[in-house]
Protein backbone atom coordinates (compact mmCIF):
# COMPACT_ATOMS: atom_id res chain seq x y z
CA UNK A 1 -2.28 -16.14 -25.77
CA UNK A 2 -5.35 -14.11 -26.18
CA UNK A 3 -4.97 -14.64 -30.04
CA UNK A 4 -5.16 -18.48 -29.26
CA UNK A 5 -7.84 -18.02 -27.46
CA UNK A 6 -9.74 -15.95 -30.00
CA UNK A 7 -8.67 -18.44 -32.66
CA UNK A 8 -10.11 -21.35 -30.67
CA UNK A 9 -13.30 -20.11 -29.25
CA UNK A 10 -13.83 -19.03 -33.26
CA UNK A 11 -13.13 -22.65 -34.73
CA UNK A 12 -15.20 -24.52 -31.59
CA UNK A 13 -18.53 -21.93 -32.80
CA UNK A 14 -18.22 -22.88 -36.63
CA UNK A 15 -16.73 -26.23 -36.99
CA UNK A 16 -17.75 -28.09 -33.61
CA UNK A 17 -14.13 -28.22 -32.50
CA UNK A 18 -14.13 -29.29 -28.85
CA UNK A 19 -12.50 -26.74 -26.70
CA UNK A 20 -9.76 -27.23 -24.52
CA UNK A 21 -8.61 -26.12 -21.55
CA UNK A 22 -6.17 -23.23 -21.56
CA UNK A 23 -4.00 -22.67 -18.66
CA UNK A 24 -4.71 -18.88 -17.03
CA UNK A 25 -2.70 -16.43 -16.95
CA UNK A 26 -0.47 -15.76 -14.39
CA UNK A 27 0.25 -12.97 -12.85
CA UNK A 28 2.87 -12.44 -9.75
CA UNK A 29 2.09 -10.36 -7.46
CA UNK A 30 4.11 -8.20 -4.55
CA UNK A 31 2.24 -7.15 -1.38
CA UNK A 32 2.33 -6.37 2.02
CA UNK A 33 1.27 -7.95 5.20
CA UNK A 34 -1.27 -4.79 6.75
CA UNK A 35 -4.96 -4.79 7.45
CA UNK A 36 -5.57 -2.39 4.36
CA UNK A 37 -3.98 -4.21 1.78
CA UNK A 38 -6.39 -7.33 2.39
CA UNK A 39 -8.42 -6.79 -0.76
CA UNK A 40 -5.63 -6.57 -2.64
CA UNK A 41 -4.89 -10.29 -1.13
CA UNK A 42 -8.08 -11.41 -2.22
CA UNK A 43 -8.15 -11.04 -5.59
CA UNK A 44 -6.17 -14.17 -5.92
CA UNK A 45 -9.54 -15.87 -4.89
CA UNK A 46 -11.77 -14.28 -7.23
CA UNK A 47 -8.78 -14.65 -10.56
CA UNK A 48 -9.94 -17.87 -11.92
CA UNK A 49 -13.35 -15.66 -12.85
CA UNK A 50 -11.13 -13.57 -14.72
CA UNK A 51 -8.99 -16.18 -16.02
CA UNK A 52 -6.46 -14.91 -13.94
CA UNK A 53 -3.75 -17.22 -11.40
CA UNK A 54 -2.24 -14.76 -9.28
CA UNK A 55 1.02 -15.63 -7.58
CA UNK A 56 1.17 -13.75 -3.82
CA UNK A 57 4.57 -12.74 -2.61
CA UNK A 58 4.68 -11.07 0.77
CA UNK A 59 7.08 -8.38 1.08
CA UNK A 60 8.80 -6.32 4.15
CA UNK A 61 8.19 -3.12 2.76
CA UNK A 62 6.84 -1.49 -0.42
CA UNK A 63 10.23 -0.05 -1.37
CA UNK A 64 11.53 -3.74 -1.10
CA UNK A 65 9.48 -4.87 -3.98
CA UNK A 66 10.63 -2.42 -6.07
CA UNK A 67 14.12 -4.50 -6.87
CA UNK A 68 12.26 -8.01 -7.65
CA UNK A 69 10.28 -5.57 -9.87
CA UNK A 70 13.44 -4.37 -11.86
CA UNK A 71 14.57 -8.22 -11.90
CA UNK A 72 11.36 -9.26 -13.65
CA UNK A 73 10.26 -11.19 -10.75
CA UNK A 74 6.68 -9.25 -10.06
CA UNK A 75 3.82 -7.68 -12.27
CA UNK A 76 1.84 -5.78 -10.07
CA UNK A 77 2.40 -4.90 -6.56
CA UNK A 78 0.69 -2.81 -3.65
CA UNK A 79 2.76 0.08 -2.12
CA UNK A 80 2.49 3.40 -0.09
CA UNK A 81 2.38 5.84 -2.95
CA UNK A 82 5.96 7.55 -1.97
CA UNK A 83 7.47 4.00 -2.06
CA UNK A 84 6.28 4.00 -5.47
CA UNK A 85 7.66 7.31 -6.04
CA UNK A 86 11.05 6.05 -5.07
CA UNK A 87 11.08 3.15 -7.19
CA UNK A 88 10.30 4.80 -10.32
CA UNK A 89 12.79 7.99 -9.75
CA UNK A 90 15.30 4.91 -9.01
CA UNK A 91 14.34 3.28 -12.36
CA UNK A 92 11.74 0.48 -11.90
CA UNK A 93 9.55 0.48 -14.62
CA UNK A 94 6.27 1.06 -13.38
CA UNK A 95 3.18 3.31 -13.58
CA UNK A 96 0.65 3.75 -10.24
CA UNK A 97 -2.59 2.66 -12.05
CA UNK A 98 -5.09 2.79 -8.71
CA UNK A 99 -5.12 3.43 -5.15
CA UNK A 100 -6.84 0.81 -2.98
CA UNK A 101 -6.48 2.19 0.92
CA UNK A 102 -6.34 5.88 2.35
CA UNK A 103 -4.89 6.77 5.84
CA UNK A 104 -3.22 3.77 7.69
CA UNK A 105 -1.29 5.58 9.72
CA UNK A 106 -0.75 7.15 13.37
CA UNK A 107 1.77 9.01 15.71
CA UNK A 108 1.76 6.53 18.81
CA UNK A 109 3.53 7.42 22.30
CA UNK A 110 4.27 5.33 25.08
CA UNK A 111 1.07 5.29 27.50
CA UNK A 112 3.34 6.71 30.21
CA UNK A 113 5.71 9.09 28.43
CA UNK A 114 3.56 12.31 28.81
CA UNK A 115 3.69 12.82 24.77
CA UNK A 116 -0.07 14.12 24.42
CA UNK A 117 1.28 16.19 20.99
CA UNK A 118 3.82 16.38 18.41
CA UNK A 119 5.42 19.37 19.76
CA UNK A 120 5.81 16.78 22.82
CA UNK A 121 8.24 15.15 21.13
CA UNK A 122 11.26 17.20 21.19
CA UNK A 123 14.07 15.37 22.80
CA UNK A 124 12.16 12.11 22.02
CA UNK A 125 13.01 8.84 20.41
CA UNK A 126 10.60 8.24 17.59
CA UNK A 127 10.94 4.88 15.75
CA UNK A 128 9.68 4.42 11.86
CA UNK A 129 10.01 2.55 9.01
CA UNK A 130 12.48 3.62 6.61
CA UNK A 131 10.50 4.13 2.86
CA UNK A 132 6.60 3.65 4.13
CA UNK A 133 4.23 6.47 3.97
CA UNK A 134 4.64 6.48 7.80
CA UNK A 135 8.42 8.03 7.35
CA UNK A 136 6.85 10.91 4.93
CA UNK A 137 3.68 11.73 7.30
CA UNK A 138 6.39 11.86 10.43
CA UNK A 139 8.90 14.44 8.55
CA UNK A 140 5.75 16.59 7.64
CA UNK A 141 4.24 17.05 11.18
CA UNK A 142 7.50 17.93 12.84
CA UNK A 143 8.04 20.02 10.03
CA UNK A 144 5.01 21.31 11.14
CA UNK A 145 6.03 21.96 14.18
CA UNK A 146 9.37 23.58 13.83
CA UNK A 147 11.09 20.79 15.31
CA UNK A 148 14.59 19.27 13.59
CA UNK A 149 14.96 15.59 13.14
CA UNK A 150 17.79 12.81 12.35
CA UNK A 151 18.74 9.85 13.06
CA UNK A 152 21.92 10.73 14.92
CA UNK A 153 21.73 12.64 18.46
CA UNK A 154 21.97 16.11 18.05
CA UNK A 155 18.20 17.43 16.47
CA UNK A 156 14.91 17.77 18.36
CA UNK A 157 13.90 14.41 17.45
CA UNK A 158 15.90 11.20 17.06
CA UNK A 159 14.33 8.98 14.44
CA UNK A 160 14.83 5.80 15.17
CA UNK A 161 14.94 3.47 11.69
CA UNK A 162 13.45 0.13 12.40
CA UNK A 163 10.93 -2.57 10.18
CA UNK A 164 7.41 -2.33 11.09
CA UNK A 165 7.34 -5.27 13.39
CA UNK A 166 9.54 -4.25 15.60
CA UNK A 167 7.93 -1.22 16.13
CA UNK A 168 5.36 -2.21 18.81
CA UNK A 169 7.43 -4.46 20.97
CA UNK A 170 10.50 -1.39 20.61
CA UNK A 171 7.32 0.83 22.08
CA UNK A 172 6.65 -1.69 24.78
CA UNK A 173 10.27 -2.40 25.67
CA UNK A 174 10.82 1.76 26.54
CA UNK A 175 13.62 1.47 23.42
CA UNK A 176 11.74 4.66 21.61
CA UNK A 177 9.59 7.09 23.40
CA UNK A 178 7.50 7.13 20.32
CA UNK A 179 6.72 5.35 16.80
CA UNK A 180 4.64 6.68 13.22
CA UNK A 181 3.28 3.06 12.33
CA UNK A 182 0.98 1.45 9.96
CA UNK A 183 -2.31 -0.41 10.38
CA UNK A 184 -3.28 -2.52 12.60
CA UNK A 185 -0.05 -2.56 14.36
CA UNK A 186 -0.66 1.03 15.59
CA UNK A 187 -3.90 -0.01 16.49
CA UNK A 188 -3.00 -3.27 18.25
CA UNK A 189 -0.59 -1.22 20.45
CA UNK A 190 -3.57 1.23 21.47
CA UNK A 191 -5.71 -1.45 22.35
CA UNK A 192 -3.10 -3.70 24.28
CA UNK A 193 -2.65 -0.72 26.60
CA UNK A 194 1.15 -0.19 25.89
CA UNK A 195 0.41 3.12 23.37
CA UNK A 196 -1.91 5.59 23.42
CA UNK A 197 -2.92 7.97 20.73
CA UNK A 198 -0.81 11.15 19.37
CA UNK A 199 -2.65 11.48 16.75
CA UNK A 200 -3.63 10.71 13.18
CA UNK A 201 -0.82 12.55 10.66
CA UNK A 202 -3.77 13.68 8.04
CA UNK A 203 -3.34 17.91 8.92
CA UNK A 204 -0.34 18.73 6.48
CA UNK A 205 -0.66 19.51 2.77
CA UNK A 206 -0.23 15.62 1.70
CA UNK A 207 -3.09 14.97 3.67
CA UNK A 208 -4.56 11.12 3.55
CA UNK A 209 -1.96 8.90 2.04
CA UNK A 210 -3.11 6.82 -0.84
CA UNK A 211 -1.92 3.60 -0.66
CA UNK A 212 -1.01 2.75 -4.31
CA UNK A 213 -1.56 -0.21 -6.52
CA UNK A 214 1.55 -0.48 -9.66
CA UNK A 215 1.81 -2.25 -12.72
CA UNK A 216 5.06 -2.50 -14.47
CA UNK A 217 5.43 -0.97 -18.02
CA UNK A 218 6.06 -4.13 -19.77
CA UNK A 219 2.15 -5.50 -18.37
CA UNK A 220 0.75 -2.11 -19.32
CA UNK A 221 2.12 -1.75 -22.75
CA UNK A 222 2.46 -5.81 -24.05
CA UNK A 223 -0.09 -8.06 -22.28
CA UNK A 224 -2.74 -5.52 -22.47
CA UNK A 225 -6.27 -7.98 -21.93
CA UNK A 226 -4.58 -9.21 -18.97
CA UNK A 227 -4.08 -6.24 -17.48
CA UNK A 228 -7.40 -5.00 -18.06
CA UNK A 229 -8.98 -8.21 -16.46
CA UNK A 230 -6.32 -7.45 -13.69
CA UNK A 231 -7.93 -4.24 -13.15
CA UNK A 232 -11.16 -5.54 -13.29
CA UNK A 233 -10.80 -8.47 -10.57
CA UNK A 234 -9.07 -5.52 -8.46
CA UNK A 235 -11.91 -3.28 -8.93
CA UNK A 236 -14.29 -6.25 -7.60
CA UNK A 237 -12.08 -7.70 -4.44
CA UNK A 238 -12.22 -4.09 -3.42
CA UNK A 239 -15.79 -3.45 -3.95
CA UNK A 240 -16.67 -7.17 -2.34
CA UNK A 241 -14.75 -5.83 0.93
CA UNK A 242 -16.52 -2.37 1.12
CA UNK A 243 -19.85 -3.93 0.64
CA UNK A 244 -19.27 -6.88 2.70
CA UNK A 245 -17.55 -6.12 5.54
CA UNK A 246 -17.77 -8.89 7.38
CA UNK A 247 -15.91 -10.98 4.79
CA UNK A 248 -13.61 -8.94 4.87
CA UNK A 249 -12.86 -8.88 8.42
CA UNK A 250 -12.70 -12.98 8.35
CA UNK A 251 -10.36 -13.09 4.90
CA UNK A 252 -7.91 -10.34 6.63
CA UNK A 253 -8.29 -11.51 10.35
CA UNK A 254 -8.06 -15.93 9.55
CA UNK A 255 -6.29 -15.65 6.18
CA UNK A 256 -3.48 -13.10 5.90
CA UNK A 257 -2.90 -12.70 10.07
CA UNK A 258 -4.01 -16.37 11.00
CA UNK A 259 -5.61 -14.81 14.35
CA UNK A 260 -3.23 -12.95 15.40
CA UNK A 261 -5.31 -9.65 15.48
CA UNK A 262 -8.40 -9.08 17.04
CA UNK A 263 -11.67 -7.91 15.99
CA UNK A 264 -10.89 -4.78 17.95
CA UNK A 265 -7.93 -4.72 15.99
CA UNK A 266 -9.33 -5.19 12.70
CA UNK A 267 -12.17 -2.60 13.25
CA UNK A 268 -9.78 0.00 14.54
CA UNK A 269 -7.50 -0.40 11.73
CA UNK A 270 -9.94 -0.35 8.95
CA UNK A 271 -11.70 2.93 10.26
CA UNK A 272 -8.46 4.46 10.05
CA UNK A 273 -7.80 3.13 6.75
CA UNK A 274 -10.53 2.44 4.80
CA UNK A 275 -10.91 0.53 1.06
CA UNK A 276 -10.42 2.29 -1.95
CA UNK A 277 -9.91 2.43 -5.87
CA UNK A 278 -9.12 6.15 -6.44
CA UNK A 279 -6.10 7.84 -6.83
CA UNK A 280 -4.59 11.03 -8.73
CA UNK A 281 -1.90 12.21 -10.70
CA UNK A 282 -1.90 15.86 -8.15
CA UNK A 283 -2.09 13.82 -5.00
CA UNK A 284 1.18 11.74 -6.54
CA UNK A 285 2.86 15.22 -7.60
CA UNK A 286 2.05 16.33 -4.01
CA UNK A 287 3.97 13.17 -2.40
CA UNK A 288 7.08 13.58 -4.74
CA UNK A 289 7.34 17.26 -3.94
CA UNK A 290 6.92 16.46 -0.04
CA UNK A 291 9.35 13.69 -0.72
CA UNK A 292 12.22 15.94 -2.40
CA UNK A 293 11.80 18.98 0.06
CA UNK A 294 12.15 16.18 2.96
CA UNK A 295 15.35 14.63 1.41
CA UNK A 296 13.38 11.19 1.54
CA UNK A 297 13.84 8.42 -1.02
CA UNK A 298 16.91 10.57 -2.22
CA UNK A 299 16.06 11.46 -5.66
CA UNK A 300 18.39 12.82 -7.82
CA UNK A 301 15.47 13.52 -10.25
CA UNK A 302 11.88 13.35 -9.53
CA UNK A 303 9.89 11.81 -12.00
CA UNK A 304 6.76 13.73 -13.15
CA UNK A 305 3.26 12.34 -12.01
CA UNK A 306 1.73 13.39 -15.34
CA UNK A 307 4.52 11.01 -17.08
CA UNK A 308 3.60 7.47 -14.79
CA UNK A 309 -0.14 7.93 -13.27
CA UNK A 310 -2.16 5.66 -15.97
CA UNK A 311 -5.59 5.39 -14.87
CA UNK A 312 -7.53 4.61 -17.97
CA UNK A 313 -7.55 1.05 -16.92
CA UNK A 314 -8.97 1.55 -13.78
CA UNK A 315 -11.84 4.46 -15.28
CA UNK A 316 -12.71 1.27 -17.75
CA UNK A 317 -13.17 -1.43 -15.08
CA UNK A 318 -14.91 0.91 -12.88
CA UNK A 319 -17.13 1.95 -15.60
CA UNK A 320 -17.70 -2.22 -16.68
CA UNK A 321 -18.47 -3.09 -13.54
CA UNK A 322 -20.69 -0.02 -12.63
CA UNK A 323 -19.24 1.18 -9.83
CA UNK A 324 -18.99 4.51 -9.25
């Protein structure tokens, strides 16, 4: 295509060859429906300035895409970085080539259970999504803490495996004493009144979870100018939303939740889980070694940061668009 293009654009300059329209690429894209992963969302608006048509395909989970990803059926795709980790020890062929959201995560109790503090939650129900960041960032604070967990009776802590929206109303129905949740659901269950704060899982050696933006091999290595205009449009959605705020708020809030979170919500969320671009290959080491010493994902081999963190596309756009 881009020799076509090329080819065209070439003949139109010397030989006044009208020039016609060429369909954009397209580019399918797996994502998630949280507050953080709105500017990955809008770069479907901005594509046609890239000559770009990106196809949006909500998913439950980031470990969910990683299947449709092995069947072909999705380029690029947003994902908390151990669900990425997970897909590629499982074989998708991908490489993380950005982050675009840090944090999005807290430890929520019941407003009336008396949990004021992880320790607190020894002989407690805790519900999480299985595969999320949230799952990882729960194992390492009761680690932490010296306190056992499963999801049969028996250990300190019953985990309770459940998909992030039923996490809230399990909270409010008394079904789990406790829940490690995403953005702005954890938020939304603060400010309804039904949860109150345990507290935000950043004080263990993973620290802020990157939320991580993959690109399959085949993109990477074959279509090569699309994936660097890819890049590119992500670099600009995600500046667009850290400069303008406000825009953000109204794309996230009207177009991705169709008011079904408040402003409250939205703020709340987004402090606790703010727009990015960066990521790095020892923060992804860091996650796969948590990962394997936590028997999460089940990985019979780890695969190497080093050998799937590409960021040259990212330093380029970055660098194009002058933005530090």
């Amino acid at each position: 295509m881009q020799r076509i293009r090329t080819w065209l654009c070439l003949a139109a300059l010397s030989g006044g060859l009208s020039l016609p329209a060429l369909a954009a690429d397209v580019v399918r894209l797996g994502n998630l429906k949280f507050a953080h992963y709105g500017a990955i969302s809008y770069m479907k608006e901005i594509a046609p300035k890239y000559d770009l048509k990106i196809e949006e395909r909500m998913f439950a989970k980031g470990i969910d895409i990683m299947p449709a990803i092995v069947a072909g059926e999705v380029d690029i795709a947003a994902s908390a970085a151990d669900a990425a980790v997970a897909g590629r020890a499982g074989g998708a062929p991908i490489y993380a080539v950005a982050g675009f959201a840090k944090g999005g995560a807290r430890i929520v109790a019941a407003k009336d259970s008396g949990i004021k503090s992880v320790k607190d939650l020894k002989g407690k129900k805790v519900g999480v999504a299985r595969g999320g960041a949230q799952e990882l960032l729960l194992a390492a604070e009761l680690a932490k803490y010296k306190l056992s967990w499963s999801d049969k009776p028996g250990k300190d802590v019953q985990v309770i495996y459940m998909p992030f929206a039923d996490l809230n109303q399990a909270l409010m129905g008394k079904q789990i004493d406790a829940m490690s949740q995403s953005e702005p659901q954890s938020s939304q269950a603060i400010n309804k009144g039904f949860g109150v704060e345990v507290l935000k899982p950043y004080d263990t050696p993973l620290g802020e979870p990157v939320r991580t933006l993959v690109m399959t091999e085949k993109m990477y290595k074959e279509r090569r100018g699309v994936a660097e205009r890819l890049i590119k449009c992500f670099v600009e959605a995600t500046n667009t939303f850290i400069k303008n705020p406000k825009l953000a708020e109204k794309y996230v809030r009207e177009n991705m939740f169709k008011n079904q979170i408040s402003a409250d919500d939205f703020q709340d969320a987004i402090s606790n889980s703010p727009y990015s671009y960066d990521l790095s290959v020892a923060h992804i080491q860091t996650t796969t070694d948590m990962m394997q010493q936590y028997g999460i994902g089940k990985m019979a081999k780890p695969p190497k940061a080093a050998d799937w963190v590409k960021l040259d596309l990212l330093s380029k756009a970055k660098q194009d668009l002058k933005i530090n």
